[in-house]
N, C-alpha and C. Protein backbone atom coordinates (compact mmCIF):
# COMPACT_ATOMS: atom_id res chain seq x y z
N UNK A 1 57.10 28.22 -1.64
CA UNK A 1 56.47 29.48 -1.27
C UNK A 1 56.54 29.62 0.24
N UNK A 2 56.88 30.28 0.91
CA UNK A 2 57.00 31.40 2.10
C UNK A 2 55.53 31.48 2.28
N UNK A 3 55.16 30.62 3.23
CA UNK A 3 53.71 31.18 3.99
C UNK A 3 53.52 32.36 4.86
N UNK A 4 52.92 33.44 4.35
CA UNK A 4 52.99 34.64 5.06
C UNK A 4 51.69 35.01 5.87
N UNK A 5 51.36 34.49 7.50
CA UNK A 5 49.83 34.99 8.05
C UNK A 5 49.43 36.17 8.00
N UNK A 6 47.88 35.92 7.37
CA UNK A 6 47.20 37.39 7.24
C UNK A 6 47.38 37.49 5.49
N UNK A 7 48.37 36.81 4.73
CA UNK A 7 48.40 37.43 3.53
C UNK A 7 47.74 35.76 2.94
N UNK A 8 48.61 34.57 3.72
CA UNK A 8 48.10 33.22 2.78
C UNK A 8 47.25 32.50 3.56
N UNK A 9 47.34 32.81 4.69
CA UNK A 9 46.68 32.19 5.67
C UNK A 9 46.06 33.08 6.98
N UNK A 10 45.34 32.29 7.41
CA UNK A 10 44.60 33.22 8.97
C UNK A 10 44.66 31.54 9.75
N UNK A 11 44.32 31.85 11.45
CA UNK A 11 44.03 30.78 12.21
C UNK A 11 42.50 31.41 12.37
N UNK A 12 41.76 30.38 12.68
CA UNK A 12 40.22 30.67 12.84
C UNK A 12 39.96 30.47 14.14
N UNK A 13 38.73 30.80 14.52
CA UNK A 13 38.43 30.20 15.94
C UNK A 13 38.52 29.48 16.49
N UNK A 14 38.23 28.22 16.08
CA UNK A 14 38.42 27.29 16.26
C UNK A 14 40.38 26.43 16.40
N UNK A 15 41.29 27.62 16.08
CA UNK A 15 42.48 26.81 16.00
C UNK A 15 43.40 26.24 14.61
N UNK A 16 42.05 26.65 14.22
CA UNK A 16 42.47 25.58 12.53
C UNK A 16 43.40 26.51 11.60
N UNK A 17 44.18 26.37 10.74
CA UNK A 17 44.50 27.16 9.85
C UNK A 17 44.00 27.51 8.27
N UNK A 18 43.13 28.61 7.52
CA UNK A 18 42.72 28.60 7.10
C UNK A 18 43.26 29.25 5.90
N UNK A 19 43.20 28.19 4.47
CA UNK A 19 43.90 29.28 3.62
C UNK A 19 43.03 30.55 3.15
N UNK A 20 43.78 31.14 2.18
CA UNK A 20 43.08 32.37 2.05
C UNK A 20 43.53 32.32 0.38
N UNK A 21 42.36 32.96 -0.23
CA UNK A 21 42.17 33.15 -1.72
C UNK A 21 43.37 33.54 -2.37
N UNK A 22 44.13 34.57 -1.93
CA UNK A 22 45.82 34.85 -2.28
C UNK A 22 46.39 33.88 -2.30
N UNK A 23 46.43 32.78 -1.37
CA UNK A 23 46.97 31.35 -1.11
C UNK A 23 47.14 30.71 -2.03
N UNK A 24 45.36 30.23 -2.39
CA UNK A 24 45.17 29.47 -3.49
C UNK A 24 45.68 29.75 -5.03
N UNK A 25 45.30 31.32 -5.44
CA UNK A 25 45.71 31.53 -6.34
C UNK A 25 46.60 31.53 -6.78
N UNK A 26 48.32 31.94 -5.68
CA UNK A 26 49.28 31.86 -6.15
C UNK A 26 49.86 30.39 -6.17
N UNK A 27 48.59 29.28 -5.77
CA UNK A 27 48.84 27.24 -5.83
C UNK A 27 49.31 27.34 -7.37
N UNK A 28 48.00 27.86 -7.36
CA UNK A 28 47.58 27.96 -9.18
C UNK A 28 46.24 26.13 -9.64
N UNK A 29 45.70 25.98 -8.66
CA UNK A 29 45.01 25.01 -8.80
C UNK A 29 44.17 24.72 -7.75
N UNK A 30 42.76 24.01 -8.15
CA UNK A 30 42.16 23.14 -6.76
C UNK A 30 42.28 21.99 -6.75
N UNK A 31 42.85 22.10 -4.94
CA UNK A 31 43.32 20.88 -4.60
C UNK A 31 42.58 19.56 -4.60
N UNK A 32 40.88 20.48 -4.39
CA UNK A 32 39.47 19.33 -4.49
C UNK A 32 39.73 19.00 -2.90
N UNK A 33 40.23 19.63 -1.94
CA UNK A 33 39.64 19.27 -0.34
C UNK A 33 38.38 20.47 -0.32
N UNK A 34 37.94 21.40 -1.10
CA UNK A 34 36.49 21.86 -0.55
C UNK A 34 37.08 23.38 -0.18
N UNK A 35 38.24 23.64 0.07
CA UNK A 35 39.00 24.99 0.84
C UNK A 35 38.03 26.30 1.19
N UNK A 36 37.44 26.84 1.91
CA UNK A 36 36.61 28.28 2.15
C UNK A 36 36.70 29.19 1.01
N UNK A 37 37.92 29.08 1.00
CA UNK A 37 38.46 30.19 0.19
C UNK A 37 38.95 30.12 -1.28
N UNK A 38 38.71 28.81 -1.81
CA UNK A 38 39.05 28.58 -3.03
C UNK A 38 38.38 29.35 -4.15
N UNK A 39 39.29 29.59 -5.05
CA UNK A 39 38.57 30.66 -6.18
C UNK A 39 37.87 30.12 -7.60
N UNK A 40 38.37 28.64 -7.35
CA UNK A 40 38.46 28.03 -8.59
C UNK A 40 37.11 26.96 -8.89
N UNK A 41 36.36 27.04 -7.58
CA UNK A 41 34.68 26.99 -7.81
C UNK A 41 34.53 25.62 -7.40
N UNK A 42 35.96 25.09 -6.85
CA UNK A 42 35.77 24.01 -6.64
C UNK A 42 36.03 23.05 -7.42
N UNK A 43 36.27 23.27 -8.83
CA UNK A 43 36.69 22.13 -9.42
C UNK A 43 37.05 21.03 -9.51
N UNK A 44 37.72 20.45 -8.84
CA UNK A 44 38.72 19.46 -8.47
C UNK A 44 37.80 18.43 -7.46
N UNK A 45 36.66 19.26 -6.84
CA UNK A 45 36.13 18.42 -5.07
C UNK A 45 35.27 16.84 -6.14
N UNK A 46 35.47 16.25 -5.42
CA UNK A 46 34.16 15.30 -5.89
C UNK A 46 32.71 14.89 -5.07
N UNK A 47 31.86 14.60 -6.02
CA UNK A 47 30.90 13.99 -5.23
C UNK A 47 31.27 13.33 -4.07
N UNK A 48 30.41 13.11 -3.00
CA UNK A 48 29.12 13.98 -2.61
C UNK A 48 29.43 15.44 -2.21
N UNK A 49 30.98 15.35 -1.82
CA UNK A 49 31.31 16.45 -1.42
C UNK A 49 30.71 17.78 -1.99
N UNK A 50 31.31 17.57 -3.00
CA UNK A 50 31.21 19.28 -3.71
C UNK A 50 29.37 19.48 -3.78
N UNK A 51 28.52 18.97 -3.87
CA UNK A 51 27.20 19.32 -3.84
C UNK A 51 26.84 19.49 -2.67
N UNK A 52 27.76 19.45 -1.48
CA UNK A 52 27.61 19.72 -0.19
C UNK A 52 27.72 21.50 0.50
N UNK A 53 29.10 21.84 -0.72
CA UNK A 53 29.79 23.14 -0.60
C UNK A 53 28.96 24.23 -0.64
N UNK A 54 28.76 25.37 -0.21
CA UNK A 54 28.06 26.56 -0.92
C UNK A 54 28.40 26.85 -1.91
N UNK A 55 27.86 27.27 -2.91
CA UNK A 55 28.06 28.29 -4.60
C UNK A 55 28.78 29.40 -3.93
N UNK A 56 29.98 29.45 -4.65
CA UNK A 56 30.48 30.75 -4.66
C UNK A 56 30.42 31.74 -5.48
N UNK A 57 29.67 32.97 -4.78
CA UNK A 57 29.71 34.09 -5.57
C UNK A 57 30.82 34.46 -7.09
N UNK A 58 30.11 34.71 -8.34
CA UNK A 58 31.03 35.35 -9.15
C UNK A 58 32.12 35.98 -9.24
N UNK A 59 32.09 37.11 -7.98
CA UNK A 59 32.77 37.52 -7.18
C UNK A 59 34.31 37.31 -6.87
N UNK A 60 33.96 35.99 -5.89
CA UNK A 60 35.11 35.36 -5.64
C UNK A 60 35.84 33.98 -6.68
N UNK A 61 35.04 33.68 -7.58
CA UNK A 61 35.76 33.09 -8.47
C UNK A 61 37.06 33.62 -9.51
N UNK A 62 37.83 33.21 -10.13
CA UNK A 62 38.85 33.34 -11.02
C UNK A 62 38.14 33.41 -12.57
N UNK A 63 38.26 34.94 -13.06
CA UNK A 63 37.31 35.09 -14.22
C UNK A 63 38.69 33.40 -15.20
N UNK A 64 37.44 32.83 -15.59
CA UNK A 64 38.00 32.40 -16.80
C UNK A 64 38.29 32.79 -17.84
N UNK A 65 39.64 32.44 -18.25
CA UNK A 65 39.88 33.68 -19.79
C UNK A 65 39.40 33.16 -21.17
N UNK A 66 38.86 32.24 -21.06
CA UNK A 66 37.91 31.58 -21.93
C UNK A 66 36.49 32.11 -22.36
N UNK A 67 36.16 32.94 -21.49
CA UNK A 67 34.77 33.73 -21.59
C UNK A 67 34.81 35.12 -22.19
């Protein structure tokens, strides 16, 4: 995949490069590093980490097609 800024990614204030929810989705998975922008609720992160993360809004999650 062709990383395209502004569409898969942004740089943040700080310098860093940050993916972006388009990013992830077209991964098609969480990677479990915690990502800002991940849609997938985090799945993948492990303890302690992921109880560290904020809840992400409904919103920004990936409806499951299971529901």
């Amino acid at each position: 995949m062709e990383l395209i800024e502004g569409l898969h990614y942004y740089i943040n204030e700080e310098g860093e490069f940050v993916f972006t929810r388009q990013y992830h989705i077209e991964k098609g998975y969480c990677c479990g590093f915690g990502c800002k922008h991940c849609p997938y609720n985090y799945e993948n992160v492990r303890a302690p980490k992921k109880s560290e993360l904020p809840p992400k809004p409904p919103k920004e999650r990936l409806k499951d097609p299971l529901d």
